[in-house]
N, C-alpha and C. Protein backbone atom coordinates (compact mmCIF):
# COMPACT_ATOMS: atom_id res chain seq x y z
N UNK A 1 -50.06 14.79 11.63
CA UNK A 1 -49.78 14.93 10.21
C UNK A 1 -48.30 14.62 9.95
N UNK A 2 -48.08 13.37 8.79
CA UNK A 2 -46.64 13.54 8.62
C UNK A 2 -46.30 14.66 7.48
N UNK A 3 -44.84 14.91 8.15
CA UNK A 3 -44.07 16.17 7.61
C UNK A 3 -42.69 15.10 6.41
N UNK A 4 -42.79 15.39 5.07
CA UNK A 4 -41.46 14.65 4.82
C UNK A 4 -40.38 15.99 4.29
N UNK A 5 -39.25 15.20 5.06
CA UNK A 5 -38.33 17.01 4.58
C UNK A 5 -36.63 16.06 4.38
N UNK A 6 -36.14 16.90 4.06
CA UNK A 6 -34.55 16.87 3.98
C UNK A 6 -34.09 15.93 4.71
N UNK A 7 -33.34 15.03 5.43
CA UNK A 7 -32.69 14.69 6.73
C UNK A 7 -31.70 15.90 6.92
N UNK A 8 -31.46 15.87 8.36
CA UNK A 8 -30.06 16.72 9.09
C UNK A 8 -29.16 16.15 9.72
N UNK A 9 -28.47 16.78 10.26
CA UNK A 9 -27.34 15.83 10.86
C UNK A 9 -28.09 15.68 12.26
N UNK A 10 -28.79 16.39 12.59
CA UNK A 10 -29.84 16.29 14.08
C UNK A 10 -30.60 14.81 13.82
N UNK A 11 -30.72 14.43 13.26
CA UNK A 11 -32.08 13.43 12.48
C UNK A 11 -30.76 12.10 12.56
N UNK A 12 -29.37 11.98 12.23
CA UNK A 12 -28.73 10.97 11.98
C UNK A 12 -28.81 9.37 13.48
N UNK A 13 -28.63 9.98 14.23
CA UNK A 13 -28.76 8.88 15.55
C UNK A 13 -30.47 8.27 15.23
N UNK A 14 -31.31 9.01 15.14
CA UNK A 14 -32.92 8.39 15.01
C UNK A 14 -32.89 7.77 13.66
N UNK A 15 -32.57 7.79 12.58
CA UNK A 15 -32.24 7.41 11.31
C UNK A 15 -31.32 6.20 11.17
N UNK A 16 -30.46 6.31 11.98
CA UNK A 16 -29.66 4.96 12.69
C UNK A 16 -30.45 3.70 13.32
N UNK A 17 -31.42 4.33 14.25
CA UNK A 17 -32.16 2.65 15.04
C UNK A 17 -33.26 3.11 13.65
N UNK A 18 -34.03 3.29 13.12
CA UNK A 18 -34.65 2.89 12.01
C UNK A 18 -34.12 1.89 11.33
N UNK A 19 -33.13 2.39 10.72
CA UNK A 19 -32.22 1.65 10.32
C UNK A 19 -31.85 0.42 10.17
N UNK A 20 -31.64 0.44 11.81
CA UNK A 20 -31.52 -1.19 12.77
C UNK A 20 -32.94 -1.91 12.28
N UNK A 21 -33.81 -1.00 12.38
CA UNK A 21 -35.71 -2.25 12.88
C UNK A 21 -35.70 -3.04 11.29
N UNK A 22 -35.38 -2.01 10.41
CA UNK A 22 -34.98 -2.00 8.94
C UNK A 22 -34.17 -3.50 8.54
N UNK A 23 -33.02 -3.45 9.10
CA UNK A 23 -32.01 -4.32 9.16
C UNK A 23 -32.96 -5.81 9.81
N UNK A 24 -33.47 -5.67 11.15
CA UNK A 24 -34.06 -6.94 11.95
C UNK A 24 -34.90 -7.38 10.78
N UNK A 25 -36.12 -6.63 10.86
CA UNK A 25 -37.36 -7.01 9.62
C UNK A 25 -36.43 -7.44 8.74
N UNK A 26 -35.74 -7.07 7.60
CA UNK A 26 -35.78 -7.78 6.93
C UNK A 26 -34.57 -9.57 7.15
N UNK A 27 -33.84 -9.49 8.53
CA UNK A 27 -33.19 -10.69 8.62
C UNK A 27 -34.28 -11.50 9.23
N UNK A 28 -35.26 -10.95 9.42
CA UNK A 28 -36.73 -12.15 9.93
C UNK A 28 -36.97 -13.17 8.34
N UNK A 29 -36.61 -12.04 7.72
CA UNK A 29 -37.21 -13.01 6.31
C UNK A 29 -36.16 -13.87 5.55
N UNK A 30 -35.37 -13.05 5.74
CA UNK A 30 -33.89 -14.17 5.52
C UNK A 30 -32.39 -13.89 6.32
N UNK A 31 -31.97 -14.46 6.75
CA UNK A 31 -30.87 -14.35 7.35
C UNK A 31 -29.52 -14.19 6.89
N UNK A 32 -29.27 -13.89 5.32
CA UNK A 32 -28.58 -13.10 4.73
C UNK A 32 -28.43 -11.35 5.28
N UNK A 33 -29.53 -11.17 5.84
CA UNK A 33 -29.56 -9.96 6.23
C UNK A 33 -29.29 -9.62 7.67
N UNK A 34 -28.52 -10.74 8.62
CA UNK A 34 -28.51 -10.25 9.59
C UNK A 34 -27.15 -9.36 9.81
N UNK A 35 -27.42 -8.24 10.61
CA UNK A 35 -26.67 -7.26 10.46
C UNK A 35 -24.92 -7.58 11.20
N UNK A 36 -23.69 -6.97 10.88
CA UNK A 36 -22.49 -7.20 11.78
C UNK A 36 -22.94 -6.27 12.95
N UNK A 37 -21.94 -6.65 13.87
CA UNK A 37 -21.83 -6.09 14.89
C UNK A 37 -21.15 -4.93 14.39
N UNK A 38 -21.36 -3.14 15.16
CA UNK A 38 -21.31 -2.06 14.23
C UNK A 38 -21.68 -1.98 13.56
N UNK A 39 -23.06 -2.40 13.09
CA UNK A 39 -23.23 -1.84 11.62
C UNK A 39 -24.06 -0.21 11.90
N UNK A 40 -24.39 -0.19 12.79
CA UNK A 40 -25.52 1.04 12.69
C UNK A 40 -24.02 2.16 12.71
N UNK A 41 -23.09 2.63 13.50
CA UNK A 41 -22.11 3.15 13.16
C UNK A 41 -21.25 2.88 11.94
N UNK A 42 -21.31 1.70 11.53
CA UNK A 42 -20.83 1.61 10.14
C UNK A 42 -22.06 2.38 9.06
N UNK A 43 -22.95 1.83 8.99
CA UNK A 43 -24.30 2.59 8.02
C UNK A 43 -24.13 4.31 8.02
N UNK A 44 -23.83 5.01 9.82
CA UNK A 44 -24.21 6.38 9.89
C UNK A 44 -22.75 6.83 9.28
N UNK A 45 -21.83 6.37 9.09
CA UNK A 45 -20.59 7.01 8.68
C UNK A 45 -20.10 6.75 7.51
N UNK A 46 -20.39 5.92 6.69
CA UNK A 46 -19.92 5.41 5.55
C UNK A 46 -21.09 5.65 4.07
N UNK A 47 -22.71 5.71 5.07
CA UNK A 47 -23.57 5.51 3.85
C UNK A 47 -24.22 6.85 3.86
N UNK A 48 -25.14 6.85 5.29
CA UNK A 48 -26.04 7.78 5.72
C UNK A 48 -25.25 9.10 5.09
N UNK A 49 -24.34 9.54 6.36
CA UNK A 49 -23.78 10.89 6.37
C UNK A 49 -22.79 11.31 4.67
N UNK A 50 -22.63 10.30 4.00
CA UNK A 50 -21.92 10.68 2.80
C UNK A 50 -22.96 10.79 1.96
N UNK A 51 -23.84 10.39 1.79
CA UNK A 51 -25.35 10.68 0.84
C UNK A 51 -26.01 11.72 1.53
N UNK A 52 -25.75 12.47 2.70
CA UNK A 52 -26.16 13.53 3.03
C UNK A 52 -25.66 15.01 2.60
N UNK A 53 -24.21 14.68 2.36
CA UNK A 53 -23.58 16.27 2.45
C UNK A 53 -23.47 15.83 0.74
N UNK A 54 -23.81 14.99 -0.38
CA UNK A 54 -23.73 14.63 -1.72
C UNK A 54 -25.20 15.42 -2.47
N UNK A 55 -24.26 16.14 -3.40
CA UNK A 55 -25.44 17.07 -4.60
C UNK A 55 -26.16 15.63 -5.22
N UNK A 56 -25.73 14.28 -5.29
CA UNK A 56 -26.50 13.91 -5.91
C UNK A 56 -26.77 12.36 -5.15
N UNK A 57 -27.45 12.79 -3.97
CA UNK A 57 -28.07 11.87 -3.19
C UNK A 57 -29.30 12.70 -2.38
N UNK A 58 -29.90 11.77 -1.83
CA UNK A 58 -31.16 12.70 -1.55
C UNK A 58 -31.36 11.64 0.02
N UNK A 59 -31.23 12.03 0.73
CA UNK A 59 -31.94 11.71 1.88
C UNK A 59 -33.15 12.03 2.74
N UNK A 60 -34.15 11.24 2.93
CA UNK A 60 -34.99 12.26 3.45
C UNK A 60 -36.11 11.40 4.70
N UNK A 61 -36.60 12.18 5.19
CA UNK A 61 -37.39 11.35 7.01
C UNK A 61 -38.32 12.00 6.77
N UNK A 62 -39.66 10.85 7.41
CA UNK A 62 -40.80 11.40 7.41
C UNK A 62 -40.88 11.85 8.79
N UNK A 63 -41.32 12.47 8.91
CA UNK A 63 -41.96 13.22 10.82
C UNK A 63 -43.12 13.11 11.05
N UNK A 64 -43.24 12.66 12.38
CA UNK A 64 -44.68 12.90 13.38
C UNK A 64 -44.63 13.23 14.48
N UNK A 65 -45.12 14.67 14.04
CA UNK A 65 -44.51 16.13 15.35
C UNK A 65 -42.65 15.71 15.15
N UNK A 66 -42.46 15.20 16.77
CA UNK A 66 -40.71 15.44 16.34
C UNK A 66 -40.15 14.16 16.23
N UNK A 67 -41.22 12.77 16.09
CA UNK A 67 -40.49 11.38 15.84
C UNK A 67 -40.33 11.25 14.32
N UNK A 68 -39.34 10.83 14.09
CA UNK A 68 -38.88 10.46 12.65
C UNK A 68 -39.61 8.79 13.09
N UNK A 69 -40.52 8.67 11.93
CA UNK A 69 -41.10 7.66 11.90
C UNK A 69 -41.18 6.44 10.18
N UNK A 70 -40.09 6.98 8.92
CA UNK A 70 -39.36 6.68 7.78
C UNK A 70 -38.22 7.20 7.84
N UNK A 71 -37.87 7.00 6.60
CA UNK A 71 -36.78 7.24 5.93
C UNK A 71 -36.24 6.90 4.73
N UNK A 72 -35.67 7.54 3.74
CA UNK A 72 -35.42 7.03 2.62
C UNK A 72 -33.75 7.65 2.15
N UNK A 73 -33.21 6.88 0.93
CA UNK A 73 -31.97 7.31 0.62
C UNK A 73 -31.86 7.05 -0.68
N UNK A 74 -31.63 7.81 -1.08
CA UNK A 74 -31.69 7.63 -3.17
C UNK A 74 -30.47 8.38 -3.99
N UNK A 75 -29.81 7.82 -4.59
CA UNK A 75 -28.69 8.59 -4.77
C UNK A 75 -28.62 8.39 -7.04
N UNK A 76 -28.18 9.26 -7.15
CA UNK A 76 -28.23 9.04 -8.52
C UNK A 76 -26.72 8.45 -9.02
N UNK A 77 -26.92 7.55 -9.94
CA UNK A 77 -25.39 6.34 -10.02
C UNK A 77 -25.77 6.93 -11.50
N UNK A 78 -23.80 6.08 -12.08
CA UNK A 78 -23.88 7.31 -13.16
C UNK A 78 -24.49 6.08 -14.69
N UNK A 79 -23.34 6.54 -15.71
CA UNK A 79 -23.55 5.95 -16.96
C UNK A 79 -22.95 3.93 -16.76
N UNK A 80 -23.85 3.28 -17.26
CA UNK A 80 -23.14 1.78 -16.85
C UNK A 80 -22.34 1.23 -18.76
N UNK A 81 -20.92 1.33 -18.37
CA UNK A 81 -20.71 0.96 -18.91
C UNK A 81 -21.01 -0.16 -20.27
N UNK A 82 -20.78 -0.08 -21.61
CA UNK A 82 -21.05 -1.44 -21.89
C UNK A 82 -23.16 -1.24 -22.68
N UNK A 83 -23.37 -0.51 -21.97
CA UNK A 83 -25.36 -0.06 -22.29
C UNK A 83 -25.32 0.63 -22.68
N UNK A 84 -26.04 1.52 -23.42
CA UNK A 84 -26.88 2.06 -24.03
C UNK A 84 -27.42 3.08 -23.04
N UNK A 85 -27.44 3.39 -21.71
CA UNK A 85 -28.25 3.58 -20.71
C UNK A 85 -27.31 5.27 -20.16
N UNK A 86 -28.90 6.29 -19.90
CA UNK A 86 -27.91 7.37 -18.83
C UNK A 86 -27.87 7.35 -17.62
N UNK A 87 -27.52 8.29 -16.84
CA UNK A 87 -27.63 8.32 -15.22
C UNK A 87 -29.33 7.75 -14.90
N UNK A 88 -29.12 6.89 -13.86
CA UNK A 88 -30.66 7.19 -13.13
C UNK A 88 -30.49 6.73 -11.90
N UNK A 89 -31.92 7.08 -10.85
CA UNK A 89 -31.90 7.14 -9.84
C UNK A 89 -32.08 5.68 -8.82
N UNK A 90 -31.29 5.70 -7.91
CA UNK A 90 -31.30 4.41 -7.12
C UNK A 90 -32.00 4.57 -5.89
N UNK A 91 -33.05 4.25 -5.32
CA UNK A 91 -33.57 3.78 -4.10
C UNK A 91 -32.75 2.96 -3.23
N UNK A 92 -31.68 3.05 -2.55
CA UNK A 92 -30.82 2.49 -1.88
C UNK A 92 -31.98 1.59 -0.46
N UNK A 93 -32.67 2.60 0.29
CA UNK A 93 -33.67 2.10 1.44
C UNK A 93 -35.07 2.95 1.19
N UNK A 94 -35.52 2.44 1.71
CA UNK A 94 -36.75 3.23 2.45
C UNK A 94 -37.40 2.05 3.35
N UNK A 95 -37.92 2.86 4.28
CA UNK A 95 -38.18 1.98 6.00
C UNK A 95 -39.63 2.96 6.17
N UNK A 96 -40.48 2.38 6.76
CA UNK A 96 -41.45 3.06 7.56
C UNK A 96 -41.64 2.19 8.54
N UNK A 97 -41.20 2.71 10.41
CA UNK A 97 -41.41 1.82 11.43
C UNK A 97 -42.69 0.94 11.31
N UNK A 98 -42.99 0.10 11.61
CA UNK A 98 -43.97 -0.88 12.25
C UNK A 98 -45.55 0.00 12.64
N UNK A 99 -45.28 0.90 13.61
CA UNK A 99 -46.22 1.28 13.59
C UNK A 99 -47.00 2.37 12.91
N UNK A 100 -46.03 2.95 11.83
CA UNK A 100 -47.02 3.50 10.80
C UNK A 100 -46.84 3.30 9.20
N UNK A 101 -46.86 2.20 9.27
CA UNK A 101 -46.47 1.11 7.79
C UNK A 101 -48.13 1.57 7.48
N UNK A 102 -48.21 1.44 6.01
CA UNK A 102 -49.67 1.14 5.64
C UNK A 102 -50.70 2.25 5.91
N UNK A 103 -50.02 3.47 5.99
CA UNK A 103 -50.55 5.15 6.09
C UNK A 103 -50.15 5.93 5.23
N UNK A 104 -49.42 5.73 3.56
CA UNK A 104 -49.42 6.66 3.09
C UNK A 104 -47.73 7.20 2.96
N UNK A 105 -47.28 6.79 4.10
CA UNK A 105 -46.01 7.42 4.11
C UNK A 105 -45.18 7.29 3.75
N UNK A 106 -44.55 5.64 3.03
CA UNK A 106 -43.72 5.63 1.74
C UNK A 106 -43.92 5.93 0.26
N UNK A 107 -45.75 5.86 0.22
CA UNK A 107 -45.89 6.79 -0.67
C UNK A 107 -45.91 8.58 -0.79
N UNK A 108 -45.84 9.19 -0.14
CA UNK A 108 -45.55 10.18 0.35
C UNK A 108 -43.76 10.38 0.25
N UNK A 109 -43.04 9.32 0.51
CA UNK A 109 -41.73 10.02 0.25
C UNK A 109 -41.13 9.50 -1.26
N UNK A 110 -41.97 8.43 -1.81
CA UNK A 110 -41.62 8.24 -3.02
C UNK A 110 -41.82 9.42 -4.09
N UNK A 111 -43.50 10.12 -3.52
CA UNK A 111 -43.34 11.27 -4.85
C UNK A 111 -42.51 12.44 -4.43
N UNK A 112 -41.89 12.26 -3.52
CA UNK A 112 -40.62 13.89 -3.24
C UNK A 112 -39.70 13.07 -4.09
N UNK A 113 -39.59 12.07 -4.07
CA UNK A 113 -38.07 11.33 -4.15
C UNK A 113 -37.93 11.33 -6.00
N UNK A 114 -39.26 11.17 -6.50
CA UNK A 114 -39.74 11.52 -8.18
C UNK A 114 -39.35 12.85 -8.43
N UNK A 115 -39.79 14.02 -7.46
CA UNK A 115 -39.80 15.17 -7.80
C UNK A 115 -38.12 15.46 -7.88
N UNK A 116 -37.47 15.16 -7.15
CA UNK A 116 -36.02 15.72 -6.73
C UNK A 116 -35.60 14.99 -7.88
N UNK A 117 -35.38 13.63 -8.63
CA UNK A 117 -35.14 12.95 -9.95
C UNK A 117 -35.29 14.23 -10.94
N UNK A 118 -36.64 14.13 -11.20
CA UNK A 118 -37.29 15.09 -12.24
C UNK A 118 -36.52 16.83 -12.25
N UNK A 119 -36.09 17.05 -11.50
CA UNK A 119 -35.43 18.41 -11.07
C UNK A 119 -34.06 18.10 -11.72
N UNK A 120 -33.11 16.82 -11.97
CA UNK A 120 -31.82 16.02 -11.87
C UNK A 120 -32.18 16.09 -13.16
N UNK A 121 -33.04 16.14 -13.90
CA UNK A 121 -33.41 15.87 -15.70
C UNK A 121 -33.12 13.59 -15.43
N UNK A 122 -33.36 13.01 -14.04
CA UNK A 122 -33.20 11.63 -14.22
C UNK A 122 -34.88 11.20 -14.53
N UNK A 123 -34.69 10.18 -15.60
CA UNK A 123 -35.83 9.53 -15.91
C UNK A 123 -35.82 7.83 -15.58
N UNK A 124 -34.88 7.73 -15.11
CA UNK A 124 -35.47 6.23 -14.57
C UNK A 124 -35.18 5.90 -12.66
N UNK A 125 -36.09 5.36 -12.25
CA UNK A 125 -35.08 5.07 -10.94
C UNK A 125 -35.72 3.36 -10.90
N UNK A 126 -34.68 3.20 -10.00
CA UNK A 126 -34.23 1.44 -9.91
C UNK A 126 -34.22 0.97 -8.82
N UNK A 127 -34.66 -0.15 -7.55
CA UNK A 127 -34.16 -0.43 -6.83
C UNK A 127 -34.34 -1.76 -6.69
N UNK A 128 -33.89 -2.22 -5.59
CA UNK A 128 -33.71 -3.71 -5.04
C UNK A 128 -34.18 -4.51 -4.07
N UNK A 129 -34.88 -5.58 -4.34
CA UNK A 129 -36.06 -6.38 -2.77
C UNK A 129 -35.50 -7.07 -2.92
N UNK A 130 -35.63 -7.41 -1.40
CA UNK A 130 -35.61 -9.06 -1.16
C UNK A 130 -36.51 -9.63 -1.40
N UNK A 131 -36.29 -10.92 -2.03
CA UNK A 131 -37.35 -11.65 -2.93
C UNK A 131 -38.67 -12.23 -1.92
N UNK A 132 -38.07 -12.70 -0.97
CA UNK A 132 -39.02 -12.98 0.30
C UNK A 132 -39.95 -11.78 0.93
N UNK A 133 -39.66 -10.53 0.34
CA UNK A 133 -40.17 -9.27 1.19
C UNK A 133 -41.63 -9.09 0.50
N UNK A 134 -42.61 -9.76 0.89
CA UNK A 134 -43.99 -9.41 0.07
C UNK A 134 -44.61 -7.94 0.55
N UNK A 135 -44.26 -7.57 2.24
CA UNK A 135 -44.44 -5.96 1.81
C UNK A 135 -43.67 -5.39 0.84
N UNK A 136 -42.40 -5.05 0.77
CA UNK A 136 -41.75 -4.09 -0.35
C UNK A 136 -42.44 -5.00 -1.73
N UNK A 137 -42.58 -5.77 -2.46
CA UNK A 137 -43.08 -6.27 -3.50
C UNK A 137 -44.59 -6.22 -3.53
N UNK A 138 -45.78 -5.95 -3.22
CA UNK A 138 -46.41 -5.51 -3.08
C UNK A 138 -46.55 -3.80 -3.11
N UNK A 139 -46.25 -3.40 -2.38
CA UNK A 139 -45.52 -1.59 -2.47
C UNK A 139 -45.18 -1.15 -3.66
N UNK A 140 -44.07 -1.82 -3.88
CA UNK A 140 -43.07 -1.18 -5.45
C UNK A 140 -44.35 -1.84 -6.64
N UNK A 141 -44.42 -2.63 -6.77
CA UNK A 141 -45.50 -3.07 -7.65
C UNK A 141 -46.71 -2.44 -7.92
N UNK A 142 -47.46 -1.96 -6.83
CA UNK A 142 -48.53 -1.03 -6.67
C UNK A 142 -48.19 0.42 -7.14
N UNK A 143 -46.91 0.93 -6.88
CA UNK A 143 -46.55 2.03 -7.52
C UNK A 143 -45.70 2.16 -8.87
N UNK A 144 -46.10 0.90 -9.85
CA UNK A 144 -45.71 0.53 -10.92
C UNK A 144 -44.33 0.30 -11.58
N UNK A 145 -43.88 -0.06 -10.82
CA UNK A 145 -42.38 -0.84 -10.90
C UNK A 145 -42.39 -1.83 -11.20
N UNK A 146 -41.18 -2.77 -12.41
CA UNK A 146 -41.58 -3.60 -12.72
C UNK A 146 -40.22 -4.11 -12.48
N UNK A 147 -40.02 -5.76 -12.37
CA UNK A 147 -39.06 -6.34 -12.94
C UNK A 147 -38.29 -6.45 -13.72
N UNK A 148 -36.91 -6.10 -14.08
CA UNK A 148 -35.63 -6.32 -15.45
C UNK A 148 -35.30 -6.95 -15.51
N UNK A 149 -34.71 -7.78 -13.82
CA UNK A 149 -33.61 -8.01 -13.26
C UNK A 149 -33.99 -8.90 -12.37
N UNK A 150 -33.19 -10.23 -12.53
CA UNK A 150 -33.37 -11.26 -11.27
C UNK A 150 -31.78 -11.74 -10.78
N UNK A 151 -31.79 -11.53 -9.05
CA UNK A 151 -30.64 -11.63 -8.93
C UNK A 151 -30.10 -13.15 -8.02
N UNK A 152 -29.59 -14.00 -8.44
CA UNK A 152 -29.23 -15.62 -8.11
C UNK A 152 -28.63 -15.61 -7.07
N UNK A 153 -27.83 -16.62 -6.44
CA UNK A 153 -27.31 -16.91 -5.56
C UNK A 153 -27.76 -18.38 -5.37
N UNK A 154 -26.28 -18.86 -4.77
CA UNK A 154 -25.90 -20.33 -4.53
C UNK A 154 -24.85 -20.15 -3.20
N UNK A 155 -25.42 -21.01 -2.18
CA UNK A 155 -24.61 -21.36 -1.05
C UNK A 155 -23.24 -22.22 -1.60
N UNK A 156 -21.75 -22.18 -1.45
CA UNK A 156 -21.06 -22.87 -1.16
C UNK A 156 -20.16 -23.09 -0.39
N UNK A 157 -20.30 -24.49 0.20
CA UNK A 157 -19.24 -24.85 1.03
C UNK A 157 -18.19 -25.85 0.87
């Protein structure tokens, strides 16, 4: 049975190579995403562990028995200048390893990740695919997320 709870600082090194498989998968699909050297110590010190000890970030791992087998990170960003718009919530990652993709378990941490919003008084949350990623676009789509926002890019040399 998966367990989804809090992350800890016990949970940060296993949350790290997730992380990494996170990072590979998606530079399979484009190579914009391949990771620097350090990044998993860059990620656990700069992103992970500061959205951990933050009132308004939410980190959280799914469990099976004692393998962390997801993970997610959602942090609430504030008023955007310039809009009309209030705080809402950002989906920074969410990962479910390889071998238990397609069980339930990013849906499973999406509705904690609603509930902890809804507790925040936040009514919108937002996040970001890679356009090539037909699992995450498939996923977010199925759980009724829609498009606002298309984001460009041009190689120059």
């Amino acid at each position: 049975m998966i367990e989804i709870i809090k992350a800890e600082e016990k949970h940060v090194t296993a949350i790290g190579k997730l992380w990494w498989e996170f990072m590979i998968f998606h530079q399979n699909i484009d190579h914009i995403f391949t990771p620097r050297e350090g990044a998993i110590l860059s990620f656990e010190e700069h992103q992970l562990r500061r959205m951990m000890k933050s009132e308004e970030s939410l980190v959280l791992v799914a469990l099976d028995g004692a393998n962390i087998v997801g993970f997610s990170l959602t942090e609430i960003r504030g008023l955007t200048p310039g809009f009309g718009r209030d705080k809402f919530g950002h989906i920074d990652d969410m990962g479910v390893t390889a071998s238990h993709r397609r069980k339930g378990i990013g849906e499973q941490m999406l509705v904690e990740i609603i509930k902890w919003l809804q507790l925040k008084n936040i009514n919108r949350v937002e996040l970001g695919i890679a356009a090539k990623n037909q699992i995450a676009d498939s996923f977010w789509h199925k759980h009724g997320f829609e498009i606002y926002s298309h984001t460009l890019f041009k190689e120059i040399k």
